[in-house]
C-alpha atoms as a PDB file:
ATOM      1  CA  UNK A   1      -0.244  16.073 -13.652  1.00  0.00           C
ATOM      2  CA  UNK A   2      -1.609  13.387 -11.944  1.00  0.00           C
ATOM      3  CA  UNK A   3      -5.050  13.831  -9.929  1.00  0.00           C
ATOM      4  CA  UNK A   4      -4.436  12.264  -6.259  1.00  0.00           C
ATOM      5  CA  UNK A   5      -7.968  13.552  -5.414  1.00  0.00           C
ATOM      6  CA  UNK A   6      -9.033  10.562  -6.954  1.00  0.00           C
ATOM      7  CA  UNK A   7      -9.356   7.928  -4.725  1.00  0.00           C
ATOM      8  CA  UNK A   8      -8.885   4.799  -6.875  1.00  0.00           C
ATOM      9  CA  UNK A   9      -5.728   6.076  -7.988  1.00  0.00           C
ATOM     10  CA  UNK A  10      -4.873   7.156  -4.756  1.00  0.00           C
ATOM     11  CA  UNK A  11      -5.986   4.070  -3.364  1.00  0.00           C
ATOM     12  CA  UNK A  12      -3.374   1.901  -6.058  1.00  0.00           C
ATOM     13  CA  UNK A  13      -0.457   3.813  -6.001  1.00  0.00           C
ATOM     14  CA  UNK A  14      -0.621   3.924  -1.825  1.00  0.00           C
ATOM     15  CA  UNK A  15      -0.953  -0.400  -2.232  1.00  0.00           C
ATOM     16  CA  UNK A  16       1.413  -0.398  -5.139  1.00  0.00           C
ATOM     17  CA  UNK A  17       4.091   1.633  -2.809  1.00  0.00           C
ATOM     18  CA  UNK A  18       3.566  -0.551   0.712  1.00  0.00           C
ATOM     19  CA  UNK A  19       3.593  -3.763  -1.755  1.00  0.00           C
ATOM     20  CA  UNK A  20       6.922  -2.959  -2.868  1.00  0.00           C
ATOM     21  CA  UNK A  21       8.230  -1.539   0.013  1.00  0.00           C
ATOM     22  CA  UNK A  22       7.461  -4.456   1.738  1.00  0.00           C
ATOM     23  CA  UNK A  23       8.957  -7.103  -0.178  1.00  0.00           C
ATOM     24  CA  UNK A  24      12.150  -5.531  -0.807  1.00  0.00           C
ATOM     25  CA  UNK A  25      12.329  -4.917   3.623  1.00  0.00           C
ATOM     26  CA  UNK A  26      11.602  -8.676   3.683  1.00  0.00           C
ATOM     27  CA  UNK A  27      13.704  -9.982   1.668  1.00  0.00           C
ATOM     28  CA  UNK A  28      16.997  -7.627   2.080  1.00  0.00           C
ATOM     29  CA  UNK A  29      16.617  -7.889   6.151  1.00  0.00           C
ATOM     30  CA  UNK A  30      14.569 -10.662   6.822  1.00  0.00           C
ATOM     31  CA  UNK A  31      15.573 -12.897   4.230  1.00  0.00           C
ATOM     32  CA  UNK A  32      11.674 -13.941   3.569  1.00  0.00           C
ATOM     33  CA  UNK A  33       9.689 -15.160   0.805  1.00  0.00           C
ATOM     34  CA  UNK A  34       8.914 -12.489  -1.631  1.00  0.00           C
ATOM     35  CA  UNK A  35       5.827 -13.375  -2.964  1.00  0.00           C
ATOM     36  CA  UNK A  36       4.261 -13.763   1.083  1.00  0.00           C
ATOM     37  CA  UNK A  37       5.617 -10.099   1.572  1.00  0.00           C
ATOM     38  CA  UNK A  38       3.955  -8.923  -1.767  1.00  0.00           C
ATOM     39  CA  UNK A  39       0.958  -9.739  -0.480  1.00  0.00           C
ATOM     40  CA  UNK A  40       1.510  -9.319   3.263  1.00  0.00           C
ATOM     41  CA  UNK A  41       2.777  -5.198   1.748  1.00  0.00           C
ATOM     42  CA  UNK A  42      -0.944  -4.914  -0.297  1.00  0.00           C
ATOM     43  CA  UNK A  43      -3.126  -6.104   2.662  1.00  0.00           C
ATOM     44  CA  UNK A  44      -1.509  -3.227   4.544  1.00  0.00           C
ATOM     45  CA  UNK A  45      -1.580  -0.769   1.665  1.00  0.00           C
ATOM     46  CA  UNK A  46      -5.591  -1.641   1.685  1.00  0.00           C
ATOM     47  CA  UNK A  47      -6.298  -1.355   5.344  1.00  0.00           C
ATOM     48  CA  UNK A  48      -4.086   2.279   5.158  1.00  0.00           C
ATOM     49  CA  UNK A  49      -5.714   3.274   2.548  1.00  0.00           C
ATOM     50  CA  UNK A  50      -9.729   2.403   3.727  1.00  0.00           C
ATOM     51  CA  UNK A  51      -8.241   3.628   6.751  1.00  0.00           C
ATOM     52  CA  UNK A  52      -7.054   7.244   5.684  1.00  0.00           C
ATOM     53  CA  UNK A  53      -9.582   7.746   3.297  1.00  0.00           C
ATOM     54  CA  UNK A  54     -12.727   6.958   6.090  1.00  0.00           C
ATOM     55  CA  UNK A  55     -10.531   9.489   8.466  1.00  0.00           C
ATOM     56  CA  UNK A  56     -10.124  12.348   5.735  1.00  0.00           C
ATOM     57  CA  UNK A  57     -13.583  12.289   3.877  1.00  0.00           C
ATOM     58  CA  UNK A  58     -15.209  15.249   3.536  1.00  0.00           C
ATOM     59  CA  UNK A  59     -18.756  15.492   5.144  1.00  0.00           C
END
């Protein structure tokens, strides 16, 4: 099983999945460059993940 709690694995799979979400919205409906989406997808995978992980941490 993998352990979410961690959060630099939490932190790569959340970039990972908004990276390749991303690219594959931009290019199939927007007809962009893929390799601007890619990284367009990873700098919002960061900021939701620094985000969400500041808003959930335990105290």
């Amino acid at each position: 099983m993998v352990d979410f709690e961690n959060p630099w694995l939490f932190g790569a799979v959340v970039v990972g999945i908004w990276a390749v979400i991303w690219t594959a919205l931009s290019v199939v409906f927007f007809d962009g460059n893929a390799l601007g989406a890619a990284v367009q997808g990873g700098a919002g995978g960061v900021a939701f993940t620094a985000t969400y992980l500041y808003v959930t941490r335990n105290d």
